[in-house]
C-alpha atoms as a PDB file:
ATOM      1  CA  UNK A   1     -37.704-128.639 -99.126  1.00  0.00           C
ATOM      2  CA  UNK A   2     -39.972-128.852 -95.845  1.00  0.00           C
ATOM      3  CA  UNK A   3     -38.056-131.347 -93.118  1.00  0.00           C
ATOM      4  CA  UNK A   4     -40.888-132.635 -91.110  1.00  0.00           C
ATOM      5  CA  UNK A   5     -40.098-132.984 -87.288  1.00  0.00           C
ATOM      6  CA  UNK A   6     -37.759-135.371 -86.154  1.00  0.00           C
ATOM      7  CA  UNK A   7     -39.312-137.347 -83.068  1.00  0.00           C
ATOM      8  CA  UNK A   8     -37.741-136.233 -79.658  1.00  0.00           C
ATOM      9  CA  UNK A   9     -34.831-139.372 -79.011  1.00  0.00           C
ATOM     10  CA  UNK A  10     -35.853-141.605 -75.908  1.00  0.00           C
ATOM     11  CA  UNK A  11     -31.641-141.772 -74.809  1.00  0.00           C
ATOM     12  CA  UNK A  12     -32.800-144.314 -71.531  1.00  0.00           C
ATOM     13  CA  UNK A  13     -34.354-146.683 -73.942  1.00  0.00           C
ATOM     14  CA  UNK A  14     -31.529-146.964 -76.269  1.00  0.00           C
ATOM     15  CA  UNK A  15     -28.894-147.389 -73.063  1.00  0.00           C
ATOM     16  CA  UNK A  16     -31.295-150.516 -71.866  1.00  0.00           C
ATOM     17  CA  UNK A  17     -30.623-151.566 -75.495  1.00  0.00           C
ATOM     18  CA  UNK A  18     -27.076-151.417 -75.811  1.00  0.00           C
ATOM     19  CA  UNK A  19     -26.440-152.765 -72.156  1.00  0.00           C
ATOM     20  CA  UNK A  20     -28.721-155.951 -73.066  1.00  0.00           C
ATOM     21  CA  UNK A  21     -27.331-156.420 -76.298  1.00  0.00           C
ATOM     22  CA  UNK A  22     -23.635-156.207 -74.695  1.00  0.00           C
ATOM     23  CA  UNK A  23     -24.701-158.644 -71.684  1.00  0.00           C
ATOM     24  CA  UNK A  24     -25.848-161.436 -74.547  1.00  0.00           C
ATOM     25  CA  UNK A  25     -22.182-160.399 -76.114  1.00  0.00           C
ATOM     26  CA  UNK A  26     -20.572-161.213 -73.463  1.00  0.00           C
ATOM     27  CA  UNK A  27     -22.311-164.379 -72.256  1.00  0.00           C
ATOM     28  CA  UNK A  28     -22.106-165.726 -75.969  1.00  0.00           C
ATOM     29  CA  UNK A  29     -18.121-164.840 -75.931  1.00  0.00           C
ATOM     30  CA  UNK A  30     -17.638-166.173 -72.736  1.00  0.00           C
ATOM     31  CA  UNK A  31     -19.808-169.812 -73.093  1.00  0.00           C
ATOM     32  CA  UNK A  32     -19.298-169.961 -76.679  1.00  0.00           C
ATOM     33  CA  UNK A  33     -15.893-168.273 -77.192  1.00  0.00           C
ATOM     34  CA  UNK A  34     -14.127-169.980 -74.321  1.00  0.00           C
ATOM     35  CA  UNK A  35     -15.800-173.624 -74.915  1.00  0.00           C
ATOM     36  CA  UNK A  36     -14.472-173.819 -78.323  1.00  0.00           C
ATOM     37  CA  UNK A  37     -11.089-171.995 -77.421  1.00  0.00           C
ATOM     38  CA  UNK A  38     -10.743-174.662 -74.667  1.00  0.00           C
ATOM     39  CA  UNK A  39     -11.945-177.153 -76.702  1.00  0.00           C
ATOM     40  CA  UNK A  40      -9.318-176.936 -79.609  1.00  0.00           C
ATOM     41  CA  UNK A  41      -6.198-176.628 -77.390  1.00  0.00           C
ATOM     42  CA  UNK A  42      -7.706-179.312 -74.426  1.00  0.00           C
ATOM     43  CA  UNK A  43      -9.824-181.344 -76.349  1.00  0.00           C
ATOM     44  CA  UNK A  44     -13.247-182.630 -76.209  1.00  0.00           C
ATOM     45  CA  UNK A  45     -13.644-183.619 -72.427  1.00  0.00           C
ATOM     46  CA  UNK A  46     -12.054-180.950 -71.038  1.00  0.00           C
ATOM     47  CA  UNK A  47     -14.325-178.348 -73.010  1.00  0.00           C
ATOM     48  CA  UNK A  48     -17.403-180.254 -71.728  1.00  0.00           C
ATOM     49  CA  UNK A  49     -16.177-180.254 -68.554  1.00  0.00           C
ATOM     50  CA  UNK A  50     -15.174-176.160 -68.636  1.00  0.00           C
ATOM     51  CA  UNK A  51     -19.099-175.462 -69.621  1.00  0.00           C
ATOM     52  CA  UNK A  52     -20.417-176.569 -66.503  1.00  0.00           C
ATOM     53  CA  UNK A  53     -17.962-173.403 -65.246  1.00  0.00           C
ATOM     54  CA  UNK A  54     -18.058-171.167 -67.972  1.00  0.00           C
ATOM     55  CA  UNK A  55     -22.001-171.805 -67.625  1.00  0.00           C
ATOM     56  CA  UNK A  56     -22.183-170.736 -63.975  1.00  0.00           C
ATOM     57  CA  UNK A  57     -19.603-167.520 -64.217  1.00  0.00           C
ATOM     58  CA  UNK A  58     -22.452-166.939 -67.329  1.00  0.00           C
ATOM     59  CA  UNK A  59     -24.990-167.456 -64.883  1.00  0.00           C
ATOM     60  CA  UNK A  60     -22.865-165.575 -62.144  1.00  0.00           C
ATOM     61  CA  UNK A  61     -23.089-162.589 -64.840  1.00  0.00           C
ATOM     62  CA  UNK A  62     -26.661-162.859 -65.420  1.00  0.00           C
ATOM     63  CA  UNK A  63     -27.966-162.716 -61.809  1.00  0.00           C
ATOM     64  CA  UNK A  64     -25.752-159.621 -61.114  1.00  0.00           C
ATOM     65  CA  UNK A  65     -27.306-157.729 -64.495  1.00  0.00           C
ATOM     66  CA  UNK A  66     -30.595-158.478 -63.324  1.00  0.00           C
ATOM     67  CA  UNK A  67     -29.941-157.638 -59.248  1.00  0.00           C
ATOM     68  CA  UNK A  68     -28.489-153.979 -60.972  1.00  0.00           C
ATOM     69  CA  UNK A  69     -31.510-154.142 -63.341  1.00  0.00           C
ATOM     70  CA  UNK A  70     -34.118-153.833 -60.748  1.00  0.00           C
ATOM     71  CA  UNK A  71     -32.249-151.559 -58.634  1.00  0.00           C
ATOM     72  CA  UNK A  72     -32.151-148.963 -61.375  1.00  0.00           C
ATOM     73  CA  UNK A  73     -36.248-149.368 -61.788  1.00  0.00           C
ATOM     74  CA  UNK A  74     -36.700-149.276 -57.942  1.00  0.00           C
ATOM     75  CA  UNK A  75     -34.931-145.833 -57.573  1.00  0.00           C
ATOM     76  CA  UNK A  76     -36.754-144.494 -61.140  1.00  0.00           C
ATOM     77  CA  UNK A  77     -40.205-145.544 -59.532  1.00  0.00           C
ATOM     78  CA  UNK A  78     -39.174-143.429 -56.407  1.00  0.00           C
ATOM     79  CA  UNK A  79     -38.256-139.944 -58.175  1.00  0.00           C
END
């Protein structure tokens, strides 16, 4: 049997992938993962009052994954 050509494998693309698939991963686990964690042991208060802070570390997390984001295109668009 003939195998027809396998397409050449864009490796860059499928890091950006991964890396924004683990960011949303880890935001989720944090916000959503921590909230109800604090939320069973402290109760209902105290895990409303934890996402305000789990929301800004998210947030926190976000702005640094973008600031690293755009770095990494800046020095591609200057090679």
């Amino acid at each position: 049997m003939a195998q027809k050509p396998t397409e050449p494998t864009d490796y860059r693309r499928y890091r950006r992938e991964t890396d924004r698939k683990l960011l949303i991963a880890v935001l989720a686990l944090l916000v959503v993962g921590g909230g109800a964690l604090i939320g069973l042991i402290y109760g209902g208060w105290a895990a409303a009052t934890a996402l305000i802070c789990l929301l800004a570390g998210a947030g926190v997390i976000l702005v640094l994954w973008l600031l690293l984001s755009l770095l990494e295109r800046w020095i591609n668009e200057s090679e």
